[in-house]
PDB file of N, CA and C in Angstrom:
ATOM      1  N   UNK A   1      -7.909   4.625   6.306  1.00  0.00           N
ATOM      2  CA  UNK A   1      -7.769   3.228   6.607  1.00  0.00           C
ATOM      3  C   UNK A   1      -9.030   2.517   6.105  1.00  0.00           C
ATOM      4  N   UNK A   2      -8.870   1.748   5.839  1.00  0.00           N
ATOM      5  CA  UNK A   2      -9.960   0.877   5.024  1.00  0.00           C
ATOM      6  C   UNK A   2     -10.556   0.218   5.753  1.00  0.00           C
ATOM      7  N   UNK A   3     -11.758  -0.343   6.001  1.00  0.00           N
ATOM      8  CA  UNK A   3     -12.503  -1.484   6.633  1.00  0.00           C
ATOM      9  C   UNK A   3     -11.783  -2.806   7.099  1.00  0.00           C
ATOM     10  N   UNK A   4     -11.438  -3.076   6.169  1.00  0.00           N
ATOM     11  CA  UNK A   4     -10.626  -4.444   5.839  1.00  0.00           C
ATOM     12  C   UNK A   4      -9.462  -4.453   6.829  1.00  0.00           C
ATOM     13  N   UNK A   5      -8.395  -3.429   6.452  1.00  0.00           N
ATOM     14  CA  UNK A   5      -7.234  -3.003   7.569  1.00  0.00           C
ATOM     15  C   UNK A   5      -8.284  -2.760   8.743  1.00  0.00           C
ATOM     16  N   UNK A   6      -9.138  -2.450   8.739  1.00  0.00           N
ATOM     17  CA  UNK A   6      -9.797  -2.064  10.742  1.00  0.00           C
ATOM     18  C   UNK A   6     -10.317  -3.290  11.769  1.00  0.00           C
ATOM     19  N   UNK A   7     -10.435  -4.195  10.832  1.00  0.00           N
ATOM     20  CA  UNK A   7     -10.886  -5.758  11.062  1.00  0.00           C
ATOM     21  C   UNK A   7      -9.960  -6.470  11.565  1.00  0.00           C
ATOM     22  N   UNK A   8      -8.784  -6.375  10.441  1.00  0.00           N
ATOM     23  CA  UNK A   8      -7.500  -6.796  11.114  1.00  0.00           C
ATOM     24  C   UNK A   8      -7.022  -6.765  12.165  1.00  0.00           C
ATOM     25  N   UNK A   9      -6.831  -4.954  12.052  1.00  0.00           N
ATOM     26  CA  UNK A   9      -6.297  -4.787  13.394  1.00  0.00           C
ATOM     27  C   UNK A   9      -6.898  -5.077  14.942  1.00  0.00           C
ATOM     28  N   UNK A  10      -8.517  -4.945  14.395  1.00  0.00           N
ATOM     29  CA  UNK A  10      -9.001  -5.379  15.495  1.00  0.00           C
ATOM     30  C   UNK A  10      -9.140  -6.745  16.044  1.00  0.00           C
ATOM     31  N   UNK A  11      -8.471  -7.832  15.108  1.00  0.00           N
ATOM     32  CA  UNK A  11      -7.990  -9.153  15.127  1.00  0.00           C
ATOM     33  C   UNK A  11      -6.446  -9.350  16.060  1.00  0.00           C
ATOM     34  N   UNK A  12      -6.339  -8.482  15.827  1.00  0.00           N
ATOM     35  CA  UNK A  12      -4.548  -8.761  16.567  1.00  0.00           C
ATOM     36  C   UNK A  12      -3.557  -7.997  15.615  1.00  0.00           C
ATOM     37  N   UNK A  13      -3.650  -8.032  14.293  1.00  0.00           N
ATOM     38  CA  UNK A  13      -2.706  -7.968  13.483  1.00  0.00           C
ATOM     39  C   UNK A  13      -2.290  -6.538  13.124  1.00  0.00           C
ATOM     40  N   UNK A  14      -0.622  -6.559  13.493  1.00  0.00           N
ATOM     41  CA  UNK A  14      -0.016  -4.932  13.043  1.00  0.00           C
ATOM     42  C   UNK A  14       0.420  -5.175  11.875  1.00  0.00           C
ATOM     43  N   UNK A  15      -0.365  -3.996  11.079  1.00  0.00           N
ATOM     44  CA  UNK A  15      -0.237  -3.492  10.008  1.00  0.00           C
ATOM     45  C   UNK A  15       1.393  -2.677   9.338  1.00  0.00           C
ATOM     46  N   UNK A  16       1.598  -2.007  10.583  1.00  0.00           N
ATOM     47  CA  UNK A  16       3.102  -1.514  10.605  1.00  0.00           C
ATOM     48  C   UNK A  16       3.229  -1.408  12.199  1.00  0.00           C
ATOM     49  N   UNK A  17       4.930  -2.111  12.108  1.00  0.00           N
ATOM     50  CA  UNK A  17       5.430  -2.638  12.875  1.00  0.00           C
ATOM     51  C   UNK A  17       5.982  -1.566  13.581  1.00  0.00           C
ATOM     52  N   UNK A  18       5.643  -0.199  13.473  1.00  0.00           N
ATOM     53  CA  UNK A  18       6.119   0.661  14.293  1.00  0.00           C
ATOM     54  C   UNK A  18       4.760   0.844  15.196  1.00  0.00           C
ATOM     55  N   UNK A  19       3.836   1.006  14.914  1.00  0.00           N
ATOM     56  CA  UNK A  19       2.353   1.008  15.240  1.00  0.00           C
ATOM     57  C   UNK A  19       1.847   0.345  16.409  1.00  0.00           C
ATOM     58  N   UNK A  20       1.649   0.844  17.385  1.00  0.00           N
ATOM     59  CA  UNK A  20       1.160   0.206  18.720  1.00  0.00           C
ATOM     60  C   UNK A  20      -0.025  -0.617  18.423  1.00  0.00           C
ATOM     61  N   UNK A  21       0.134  -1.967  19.221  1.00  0.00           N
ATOM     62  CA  UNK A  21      -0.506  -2.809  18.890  1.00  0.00           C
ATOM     63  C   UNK A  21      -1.890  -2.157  19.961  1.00  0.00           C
ATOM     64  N   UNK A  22      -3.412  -2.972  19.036  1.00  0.00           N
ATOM     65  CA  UNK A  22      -4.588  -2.260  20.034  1.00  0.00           C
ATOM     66  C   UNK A  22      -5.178  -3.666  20.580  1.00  0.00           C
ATOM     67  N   UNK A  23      -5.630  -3.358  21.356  1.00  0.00           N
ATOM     68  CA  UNK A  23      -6.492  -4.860  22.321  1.00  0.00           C
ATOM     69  C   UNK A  23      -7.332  -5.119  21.100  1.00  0.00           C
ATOM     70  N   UNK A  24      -7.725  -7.281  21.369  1.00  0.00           N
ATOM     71  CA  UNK A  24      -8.337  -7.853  20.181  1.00  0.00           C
ATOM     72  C   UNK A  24      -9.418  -7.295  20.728  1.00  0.00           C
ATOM     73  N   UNK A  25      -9.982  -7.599  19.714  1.00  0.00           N
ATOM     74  CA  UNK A  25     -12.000  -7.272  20.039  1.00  0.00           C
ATOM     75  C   UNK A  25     -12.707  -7.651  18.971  1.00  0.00           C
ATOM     76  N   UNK A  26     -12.815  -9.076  18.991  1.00  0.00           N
ATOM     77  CA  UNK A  26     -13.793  -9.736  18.169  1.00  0.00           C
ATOM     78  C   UNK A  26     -15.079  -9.238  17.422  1.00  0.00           C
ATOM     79  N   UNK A  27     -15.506  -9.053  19.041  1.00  0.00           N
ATOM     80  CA  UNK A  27     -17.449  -8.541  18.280  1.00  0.00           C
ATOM     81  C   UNK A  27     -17.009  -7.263  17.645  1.00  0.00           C
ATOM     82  N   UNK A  28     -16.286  -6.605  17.217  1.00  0.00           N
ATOM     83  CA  UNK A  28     -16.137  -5.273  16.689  1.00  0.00           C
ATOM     84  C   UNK A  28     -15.442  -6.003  15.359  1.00  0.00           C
ATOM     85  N   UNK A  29     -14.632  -6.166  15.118  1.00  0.00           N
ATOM     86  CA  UNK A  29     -13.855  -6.908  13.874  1.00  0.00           C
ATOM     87  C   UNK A  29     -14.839  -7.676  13.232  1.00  0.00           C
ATOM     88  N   UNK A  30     -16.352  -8.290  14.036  1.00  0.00           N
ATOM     89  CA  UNK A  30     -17.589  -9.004  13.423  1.00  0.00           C
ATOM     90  C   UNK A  30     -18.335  -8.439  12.510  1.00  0.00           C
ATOM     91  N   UNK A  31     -18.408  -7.053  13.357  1.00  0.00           N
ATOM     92  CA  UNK A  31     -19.513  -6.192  12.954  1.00  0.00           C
ATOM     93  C   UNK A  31     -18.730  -5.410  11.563  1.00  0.00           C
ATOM     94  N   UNK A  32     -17.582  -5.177  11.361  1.00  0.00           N
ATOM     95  CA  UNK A  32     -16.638  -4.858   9.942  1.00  0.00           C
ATOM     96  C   UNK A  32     -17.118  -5.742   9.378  1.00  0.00           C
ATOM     97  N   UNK A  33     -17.070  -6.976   9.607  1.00  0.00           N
ATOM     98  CA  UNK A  33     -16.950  -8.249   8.541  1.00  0.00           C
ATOM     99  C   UNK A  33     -18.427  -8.330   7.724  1.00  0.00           C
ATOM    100  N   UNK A  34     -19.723  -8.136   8.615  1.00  0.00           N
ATOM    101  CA  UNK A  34     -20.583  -8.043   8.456  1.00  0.00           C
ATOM    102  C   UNK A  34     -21.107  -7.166   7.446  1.00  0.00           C
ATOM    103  N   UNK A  35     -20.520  -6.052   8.103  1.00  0.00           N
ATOM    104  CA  UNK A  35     -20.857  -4.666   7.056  1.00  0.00           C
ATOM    105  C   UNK A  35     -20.491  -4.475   5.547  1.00  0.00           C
ATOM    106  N   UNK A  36     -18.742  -5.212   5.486  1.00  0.00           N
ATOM    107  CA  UNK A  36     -18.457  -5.636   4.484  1.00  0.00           C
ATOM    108  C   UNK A  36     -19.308  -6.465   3.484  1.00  0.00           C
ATOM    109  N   UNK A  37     -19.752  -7.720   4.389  1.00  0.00           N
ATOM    110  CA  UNK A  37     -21.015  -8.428   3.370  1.00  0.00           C
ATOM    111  C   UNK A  37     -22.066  -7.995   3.239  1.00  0.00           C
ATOM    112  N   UNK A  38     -22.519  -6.757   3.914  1.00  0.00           N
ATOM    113  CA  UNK A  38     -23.760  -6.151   3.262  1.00  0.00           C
ATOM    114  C   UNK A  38     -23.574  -5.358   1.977  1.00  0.00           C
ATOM    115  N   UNK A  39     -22.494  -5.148   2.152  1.00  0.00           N
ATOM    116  CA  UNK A  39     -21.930  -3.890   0.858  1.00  0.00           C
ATOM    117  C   UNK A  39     -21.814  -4.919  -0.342  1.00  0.00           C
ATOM    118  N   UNK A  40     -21.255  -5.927   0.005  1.00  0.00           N
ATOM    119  CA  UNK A  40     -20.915  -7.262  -1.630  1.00  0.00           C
ATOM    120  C   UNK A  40     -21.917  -6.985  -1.784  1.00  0.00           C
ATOM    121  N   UNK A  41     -23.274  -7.885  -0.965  1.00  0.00           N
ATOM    122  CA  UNK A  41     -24.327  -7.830  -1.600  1.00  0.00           C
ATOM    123  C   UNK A  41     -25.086  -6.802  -2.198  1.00  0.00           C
ATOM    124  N   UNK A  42     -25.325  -5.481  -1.685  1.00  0.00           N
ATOM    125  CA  UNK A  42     -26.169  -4.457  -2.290  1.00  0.00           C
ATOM    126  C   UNK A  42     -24.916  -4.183  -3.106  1.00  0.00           C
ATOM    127  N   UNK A  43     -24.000  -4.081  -3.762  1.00  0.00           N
ATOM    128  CA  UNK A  43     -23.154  -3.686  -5.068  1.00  0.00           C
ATOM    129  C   UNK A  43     -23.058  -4.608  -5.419  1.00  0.00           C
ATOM    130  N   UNK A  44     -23.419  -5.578  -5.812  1.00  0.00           N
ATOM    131  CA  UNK A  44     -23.699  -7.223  -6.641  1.00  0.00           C
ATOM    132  C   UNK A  44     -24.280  -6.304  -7.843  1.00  0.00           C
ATOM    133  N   UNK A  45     -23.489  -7.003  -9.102  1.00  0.00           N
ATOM    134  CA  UNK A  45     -23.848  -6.403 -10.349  1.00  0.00           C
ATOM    135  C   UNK A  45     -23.119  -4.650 -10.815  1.00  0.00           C
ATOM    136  N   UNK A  46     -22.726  -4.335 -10.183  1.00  0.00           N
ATOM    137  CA  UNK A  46     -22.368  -3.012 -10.135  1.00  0.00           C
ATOM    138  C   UNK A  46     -21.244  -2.810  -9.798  1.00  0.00           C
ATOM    139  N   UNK A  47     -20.083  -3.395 -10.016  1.00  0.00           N
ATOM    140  CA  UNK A  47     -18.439  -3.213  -9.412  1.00  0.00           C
ATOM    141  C   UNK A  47     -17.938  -4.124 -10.684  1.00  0.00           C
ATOM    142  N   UNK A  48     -16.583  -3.480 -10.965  1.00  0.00           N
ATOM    143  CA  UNK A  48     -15.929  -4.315 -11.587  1.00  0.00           C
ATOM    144  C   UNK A  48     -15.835  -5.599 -11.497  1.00  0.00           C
ATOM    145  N   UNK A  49     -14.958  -6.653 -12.036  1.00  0.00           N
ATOM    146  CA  UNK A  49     -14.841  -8.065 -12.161  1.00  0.00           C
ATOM    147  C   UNK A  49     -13.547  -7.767 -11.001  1.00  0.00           C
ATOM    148  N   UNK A  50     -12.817  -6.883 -11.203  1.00  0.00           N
ATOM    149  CA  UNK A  50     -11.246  -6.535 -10.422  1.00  0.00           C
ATOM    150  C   UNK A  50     -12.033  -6.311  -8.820  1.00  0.00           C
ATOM    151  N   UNK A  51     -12.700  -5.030  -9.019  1.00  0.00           N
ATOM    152  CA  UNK A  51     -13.270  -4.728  -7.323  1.00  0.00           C
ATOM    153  C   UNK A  51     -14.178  -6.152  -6.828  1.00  0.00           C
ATOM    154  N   UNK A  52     -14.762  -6.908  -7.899  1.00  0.00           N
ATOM    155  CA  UNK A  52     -15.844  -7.645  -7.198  1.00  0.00           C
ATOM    156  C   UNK A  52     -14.844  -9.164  -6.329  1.00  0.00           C
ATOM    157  N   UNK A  53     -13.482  -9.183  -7.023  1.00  0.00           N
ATOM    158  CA  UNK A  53     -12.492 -10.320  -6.686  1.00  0.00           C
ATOM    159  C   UNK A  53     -12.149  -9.694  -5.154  1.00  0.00           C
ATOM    160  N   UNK A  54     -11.668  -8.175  -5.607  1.00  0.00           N
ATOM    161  CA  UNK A  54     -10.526  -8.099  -4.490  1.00  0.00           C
ATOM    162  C   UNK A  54     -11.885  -8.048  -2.854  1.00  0.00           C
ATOM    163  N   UNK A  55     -13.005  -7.566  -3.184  1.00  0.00           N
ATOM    164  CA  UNK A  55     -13.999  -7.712  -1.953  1.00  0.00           C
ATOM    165  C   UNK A  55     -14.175  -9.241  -1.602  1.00  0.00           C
ATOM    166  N   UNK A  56     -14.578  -9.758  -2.825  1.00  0.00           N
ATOM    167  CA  UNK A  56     -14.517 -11.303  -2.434  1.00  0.00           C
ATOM    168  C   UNK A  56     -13.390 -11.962  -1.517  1.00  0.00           C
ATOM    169  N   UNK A  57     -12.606 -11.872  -2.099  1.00  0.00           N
ATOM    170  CA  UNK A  57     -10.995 -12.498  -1.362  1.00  0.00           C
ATOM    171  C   UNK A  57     -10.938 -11.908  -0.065  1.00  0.00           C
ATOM    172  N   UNK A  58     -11.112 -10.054   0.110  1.00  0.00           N
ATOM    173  CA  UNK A  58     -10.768  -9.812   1.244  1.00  0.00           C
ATOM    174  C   UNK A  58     -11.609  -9.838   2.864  1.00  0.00           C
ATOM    175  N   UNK A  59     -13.207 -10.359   2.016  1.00  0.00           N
ATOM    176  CA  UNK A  59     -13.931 -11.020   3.000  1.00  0.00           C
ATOM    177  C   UNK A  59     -13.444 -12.494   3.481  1.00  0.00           C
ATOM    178  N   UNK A  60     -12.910 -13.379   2.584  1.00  0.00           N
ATOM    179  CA  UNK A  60     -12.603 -14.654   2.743  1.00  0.00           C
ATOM    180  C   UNK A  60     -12.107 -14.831   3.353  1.00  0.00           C
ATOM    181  N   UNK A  61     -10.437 -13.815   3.310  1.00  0.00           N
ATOM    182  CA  UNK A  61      -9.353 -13.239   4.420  1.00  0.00           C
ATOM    183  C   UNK A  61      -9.755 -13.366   5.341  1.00  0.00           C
ATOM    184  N   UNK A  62     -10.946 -12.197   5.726  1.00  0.00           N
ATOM    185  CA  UNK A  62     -10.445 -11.914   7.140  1.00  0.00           C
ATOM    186  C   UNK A  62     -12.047 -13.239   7.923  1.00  0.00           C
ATOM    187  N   UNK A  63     -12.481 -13.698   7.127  1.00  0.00           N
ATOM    188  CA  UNK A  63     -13.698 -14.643   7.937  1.00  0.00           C
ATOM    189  C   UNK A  63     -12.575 -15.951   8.204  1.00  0.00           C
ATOM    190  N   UNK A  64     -11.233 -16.239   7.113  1.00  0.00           N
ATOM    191  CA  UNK A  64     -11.026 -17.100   7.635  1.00  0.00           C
ATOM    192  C   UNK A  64     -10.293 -16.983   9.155  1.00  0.00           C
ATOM    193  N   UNK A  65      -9.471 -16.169   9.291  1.00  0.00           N
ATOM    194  CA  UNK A  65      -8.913 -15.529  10.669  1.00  0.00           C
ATOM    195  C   UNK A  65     -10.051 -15.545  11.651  1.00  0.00           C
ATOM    196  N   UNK A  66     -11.540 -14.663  11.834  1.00  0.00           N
ATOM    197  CA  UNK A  66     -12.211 -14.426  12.595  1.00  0.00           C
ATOM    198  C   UNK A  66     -11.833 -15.753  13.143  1.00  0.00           C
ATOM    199  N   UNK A  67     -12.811 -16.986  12.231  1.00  0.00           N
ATOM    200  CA  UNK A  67     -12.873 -17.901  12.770  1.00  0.00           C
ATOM    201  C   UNK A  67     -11.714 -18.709  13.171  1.00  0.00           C
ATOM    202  N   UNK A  68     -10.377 -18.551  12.582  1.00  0.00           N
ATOM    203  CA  UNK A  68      -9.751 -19.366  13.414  1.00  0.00           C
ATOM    204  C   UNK A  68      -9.341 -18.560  15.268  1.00  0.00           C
ATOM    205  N   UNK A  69      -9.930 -17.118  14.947  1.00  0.00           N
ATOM    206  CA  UNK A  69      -9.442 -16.825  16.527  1.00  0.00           C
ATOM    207  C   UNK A  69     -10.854 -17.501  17.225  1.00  0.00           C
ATOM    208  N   UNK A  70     -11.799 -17.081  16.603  1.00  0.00           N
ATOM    209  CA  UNK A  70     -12.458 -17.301  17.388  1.00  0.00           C
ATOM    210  C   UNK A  70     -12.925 -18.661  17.963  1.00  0.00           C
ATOM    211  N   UNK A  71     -12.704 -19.430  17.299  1.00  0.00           N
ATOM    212  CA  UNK A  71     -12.165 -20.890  18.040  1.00  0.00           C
ATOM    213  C   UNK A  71     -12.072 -21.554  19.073  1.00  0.00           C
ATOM    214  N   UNK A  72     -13.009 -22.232  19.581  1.00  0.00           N
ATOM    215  CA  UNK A  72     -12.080 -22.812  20.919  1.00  0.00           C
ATOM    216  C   UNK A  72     -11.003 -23.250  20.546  1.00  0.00           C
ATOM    217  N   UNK A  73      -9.864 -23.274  21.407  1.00  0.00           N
ATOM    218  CA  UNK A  73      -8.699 -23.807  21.408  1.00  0.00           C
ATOM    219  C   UNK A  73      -8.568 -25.182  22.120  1.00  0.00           C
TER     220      UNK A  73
END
């Protein structure tokens, strides 16, 4: 399972719909998100144009979600 999918899920979101859903947990789905942007940055220059998009986008993904859960409502 990938980082990215572990963020998610720890957002709310089932991945497969047979798959028991797990309690949200923000500060944990943070600390993925985080880790993720340490990795862009120290592999800056060193990843494809393809890997450097799909990290880009899939940080964008999931920061835009964090923040809309994390939200006041």
């Amino acid at each position: 399972m990938s980082l990215g999918s572990s963020s998610l899920m720890l957002m709310g979101e089932r991945l497969d719909p047979q798959q028991q859903p797990i309690p949200v947990n923000l500060p944990q789905a943070k600390e993925i998100i985080d880790l993720l942007s340490v990795l862009e940055e120290k592999t800056k220059g060193n990843l494809t144009s393809e890997e450097q998009t799909v990290l880009r986008d899939m940080l964008y993904a999931l920061r835009m979600k964090y923040v809309t859960l994390a939200s006041p409502k």
